[in-house]
C-alpha atoms as a PDB file:
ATOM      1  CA  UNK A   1     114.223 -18.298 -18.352  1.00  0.00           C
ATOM      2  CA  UNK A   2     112.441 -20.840 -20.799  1.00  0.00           C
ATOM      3  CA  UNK A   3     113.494 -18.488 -24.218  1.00  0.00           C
ATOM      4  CA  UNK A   4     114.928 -15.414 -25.107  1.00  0.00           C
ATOM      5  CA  UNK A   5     113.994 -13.292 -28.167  1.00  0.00           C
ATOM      6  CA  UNK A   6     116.803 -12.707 -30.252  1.00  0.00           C
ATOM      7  CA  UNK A   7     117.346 -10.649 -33.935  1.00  0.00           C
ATOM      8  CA  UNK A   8     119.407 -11.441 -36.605  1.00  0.00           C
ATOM      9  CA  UNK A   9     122.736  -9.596 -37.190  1.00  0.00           C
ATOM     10  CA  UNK A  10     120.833  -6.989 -39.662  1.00  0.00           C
ATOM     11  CA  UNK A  11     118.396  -7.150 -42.213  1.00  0.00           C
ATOM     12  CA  UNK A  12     118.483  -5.233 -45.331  1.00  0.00           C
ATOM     13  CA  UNK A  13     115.411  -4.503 -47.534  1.00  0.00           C
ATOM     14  CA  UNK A  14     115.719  -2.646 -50.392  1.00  0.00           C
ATOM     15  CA  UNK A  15     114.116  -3.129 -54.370  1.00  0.00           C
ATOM     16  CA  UNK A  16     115.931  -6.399 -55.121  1.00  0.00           C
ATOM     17  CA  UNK A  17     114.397  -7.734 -52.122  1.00  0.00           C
ATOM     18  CA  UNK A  18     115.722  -8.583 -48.045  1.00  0.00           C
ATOM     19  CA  UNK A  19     118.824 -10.111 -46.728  1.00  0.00           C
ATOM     20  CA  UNK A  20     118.940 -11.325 -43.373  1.00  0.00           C
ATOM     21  CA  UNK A  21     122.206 -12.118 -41.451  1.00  0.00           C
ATOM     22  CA  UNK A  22     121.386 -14.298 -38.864  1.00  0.00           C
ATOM     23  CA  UNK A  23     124.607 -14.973 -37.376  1.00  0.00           C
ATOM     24  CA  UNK A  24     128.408 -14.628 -38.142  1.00  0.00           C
ATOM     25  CA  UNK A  25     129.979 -17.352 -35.611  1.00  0.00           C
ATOM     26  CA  UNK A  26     128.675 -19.360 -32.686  1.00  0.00           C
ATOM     27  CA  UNK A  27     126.524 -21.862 -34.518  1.00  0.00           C
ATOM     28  CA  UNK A  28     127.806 -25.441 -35.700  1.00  0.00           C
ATOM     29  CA  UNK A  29     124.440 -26.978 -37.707  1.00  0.00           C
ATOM     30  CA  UNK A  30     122.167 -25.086 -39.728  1.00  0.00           C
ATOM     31  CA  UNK A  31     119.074 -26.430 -40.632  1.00  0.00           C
ATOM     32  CA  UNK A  32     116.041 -25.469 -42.896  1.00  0.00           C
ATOM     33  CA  UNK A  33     112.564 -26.984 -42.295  1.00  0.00           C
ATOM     34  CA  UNK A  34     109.426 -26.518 -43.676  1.00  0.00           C
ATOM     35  CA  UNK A  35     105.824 -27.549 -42.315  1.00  0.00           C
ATOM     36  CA  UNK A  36     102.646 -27.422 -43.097  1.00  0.00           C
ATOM     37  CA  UNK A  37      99.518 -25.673 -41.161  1.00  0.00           C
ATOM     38  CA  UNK A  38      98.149 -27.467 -38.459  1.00  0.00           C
ATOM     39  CA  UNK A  39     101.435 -29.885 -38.065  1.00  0.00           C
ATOM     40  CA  UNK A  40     103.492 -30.148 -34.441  1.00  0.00           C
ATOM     41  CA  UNK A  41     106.883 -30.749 -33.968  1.00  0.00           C
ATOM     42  CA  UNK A  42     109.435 -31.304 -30.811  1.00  0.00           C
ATOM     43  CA  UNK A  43     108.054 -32.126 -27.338  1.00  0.00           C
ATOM     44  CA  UNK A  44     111.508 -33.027 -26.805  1.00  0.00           C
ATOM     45  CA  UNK A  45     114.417 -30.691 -25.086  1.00  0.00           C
ATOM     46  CA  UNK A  46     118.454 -30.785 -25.643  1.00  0.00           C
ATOM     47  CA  UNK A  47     120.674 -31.571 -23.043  1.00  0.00           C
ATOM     48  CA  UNK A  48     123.367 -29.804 -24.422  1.00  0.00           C
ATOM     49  CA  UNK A  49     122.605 -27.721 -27.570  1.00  0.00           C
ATOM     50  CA  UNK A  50     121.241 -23.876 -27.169  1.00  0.00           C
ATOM     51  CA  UNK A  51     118.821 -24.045 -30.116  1.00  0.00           C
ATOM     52  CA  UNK A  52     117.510 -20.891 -32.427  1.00  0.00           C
ATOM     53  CA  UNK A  53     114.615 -20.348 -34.535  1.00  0.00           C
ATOM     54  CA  UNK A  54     114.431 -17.627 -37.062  1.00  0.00           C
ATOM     55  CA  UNK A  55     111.266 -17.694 -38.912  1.00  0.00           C
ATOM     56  CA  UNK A  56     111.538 -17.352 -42.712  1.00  0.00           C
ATOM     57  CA  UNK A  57     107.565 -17.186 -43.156  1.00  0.00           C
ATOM     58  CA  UNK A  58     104.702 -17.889 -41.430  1.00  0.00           C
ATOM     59  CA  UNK A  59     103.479 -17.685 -38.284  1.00  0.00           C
ATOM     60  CA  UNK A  60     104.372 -20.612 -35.105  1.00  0.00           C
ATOM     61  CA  UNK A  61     102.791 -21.313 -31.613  1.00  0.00           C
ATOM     62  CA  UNK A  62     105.797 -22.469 -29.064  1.00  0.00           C
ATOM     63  CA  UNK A  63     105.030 -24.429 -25.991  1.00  0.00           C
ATOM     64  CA  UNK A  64     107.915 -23.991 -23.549  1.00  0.00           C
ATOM     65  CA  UNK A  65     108.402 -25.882 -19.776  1.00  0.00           C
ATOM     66  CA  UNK A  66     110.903 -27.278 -18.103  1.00  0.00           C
ATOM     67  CA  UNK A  67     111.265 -30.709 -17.504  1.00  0.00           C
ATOM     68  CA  UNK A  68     109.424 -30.674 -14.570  1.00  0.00           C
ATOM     69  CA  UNK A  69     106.901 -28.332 -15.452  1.00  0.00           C
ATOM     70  CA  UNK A  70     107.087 -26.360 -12.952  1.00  0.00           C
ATOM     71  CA  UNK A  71     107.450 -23.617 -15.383  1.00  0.00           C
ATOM     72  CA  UNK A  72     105.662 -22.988 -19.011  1.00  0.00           C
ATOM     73  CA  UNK A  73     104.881 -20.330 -20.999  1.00  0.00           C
ATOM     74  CA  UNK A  74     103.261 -20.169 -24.995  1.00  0.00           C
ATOM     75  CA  UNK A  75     104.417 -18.148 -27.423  1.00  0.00           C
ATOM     76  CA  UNK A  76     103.457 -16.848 -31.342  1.00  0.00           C
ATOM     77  CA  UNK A  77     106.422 -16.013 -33.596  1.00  0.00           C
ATOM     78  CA  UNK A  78     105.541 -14.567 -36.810  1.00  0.00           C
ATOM     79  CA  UNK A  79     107.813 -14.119 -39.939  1.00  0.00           C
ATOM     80  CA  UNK A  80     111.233 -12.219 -39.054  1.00  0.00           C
ATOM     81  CA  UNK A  81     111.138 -13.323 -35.363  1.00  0.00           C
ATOM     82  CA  UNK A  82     114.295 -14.727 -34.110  1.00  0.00           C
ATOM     83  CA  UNK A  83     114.535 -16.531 -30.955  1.00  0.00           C
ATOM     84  CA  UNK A  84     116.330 -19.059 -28.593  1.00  0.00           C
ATOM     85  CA  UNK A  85     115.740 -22.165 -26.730  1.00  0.00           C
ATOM     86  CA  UNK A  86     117.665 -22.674 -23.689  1.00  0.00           C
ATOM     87  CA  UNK A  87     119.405 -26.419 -22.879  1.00  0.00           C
ATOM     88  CA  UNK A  88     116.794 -28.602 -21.011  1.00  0.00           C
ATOM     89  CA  UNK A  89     113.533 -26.419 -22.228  1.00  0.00           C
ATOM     90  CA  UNK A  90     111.353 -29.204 -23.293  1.00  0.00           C
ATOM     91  CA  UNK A  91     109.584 -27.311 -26.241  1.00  0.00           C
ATOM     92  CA  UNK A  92     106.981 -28.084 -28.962  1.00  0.00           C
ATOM     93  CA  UNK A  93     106.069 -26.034 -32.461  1.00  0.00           C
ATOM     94  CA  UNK A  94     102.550 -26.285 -33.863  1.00  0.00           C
ATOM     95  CA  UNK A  95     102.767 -24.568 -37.330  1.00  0.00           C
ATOM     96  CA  UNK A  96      99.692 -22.208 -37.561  1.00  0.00           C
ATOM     97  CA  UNK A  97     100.108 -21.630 -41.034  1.00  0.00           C
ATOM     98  CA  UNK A  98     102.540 -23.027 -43.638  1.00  0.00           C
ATOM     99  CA  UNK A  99     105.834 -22.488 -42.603  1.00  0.00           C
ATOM    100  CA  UNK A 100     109.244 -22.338 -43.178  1.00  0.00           C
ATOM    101  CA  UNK A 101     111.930 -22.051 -40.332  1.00  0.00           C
ATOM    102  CA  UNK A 102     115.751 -21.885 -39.854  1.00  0.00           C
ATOM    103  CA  UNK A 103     117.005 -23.831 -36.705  1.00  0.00           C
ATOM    104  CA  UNK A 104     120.685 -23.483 -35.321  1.00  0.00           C
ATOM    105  CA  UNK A 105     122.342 -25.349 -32.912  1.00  0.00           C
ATOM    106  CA  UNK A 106     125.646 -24.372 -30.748  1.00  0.00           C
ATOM    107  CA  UNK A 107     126.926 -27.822 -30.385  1.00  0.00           C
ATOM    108  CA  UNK A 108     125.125 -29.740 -33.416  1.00  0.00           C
ATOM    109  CA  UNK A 109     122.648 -32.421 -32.243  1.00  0.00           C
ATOM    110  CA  UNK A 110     124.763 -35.728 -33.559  1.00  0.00           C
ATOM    111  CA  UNK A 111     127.099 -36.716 -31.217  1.00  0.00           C
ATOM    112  CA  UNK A 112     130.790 -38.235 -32.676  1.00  0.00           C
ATOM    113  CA  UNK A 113     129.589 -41.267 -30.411  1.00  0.00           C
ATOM    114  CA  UNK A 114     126.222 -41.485 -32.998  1.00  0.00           C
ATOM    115  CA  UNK A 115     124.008 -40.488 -30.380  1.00  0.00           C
ATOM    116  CA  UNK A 116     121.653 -37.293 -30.730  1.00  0.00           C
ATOM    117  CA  UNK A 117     121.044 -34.446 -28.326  1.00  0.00           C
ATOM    118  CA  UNK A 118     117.703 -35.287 -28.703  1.00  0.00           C
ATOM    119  CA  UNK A 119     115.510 -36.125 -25.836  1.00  0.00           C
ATOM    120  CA  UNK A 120     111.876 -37.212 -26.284  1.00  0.00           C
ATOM    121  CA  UNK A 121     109.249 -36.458 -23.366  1.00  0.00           C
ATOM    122  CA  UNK A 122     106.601 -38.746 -22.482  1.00  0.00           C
END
C-alpha cells in the first residue's frame, strides 16, 4: 500500500465557521506550508517517518511509487482530504491551484544526530 486515506478526528461547521481536529496524539512535528499553482514539491521518501497531509485549501496531484517503482499510483486531494504516506513511498505534490497544506510526521524529520529523514530520488 503506497497511501491510505485518512479523516481528521471531527470537523465541526456551524455559523462562526469550521473546526477541524486532526489528531489528538501520535504526531511529533506539525507543519504548515503553502504553495502556489503550478509548483512541485518532494520526489523524496522517509525512511522512518509515516507522513500526513490534510489539505486546508486547494486542490493537489500526488505521485506515489516505491523506490523501485515497481509500484505507482496518482492521486487528487481536494480541500478537507486527509491522508497518509507510508515510510519508503517516494512521493511528489504538484499544487494545482494555490494551496495550503498541514503535514505531520510520527517521528519528526530532524534527527538528534542533525541528520533529516529526508531522502532525495534521482
Amino acid at each position: 500500500m503506497l497511501f491510505k486515506r485518512i479523516s481528521p478526528d471531527f470537523v465541526i461547521t456551524n455559523p462562526k465557521g469550521t473546526l477541524a481536529q486532526l489528531c489528538h496524539e501520535g504526531w511529533s512535528q506539525v507543519n504548515v506550508l503553502t504553495s502556489p499553482a503550478g509548483s512541485f514539491r518532494g520526489n523524496h521518501y522517509h525512511k522512518d517517518n509515516l507522513e500526513c497531509f490534510y489539505v486546508v485549501s486547494g486542490r493537489l496531484r500526488v505521485f506515489f511509487s516505491t523506490i523501485d517503482k515497481s509500484e505507482a499510483d496518482v492521486q487528487l486531494f481536494n480541500e478537507g482530504d486527509m491522508f497518509a504516506i507510508y515510510p519508503n513511498i517516494v512521493h511528489s505534490l504538484e499544487s494545482v491551484s494555490d494551496t495550503v497544506l498541514v503535514a505531520l510526521y510520527d517521528k519528526g524529520v530532524e534527527k538528534d544526530t542533525g541528520e533529516k529523514d529526508i531522502w532525495p530520488v534521482e
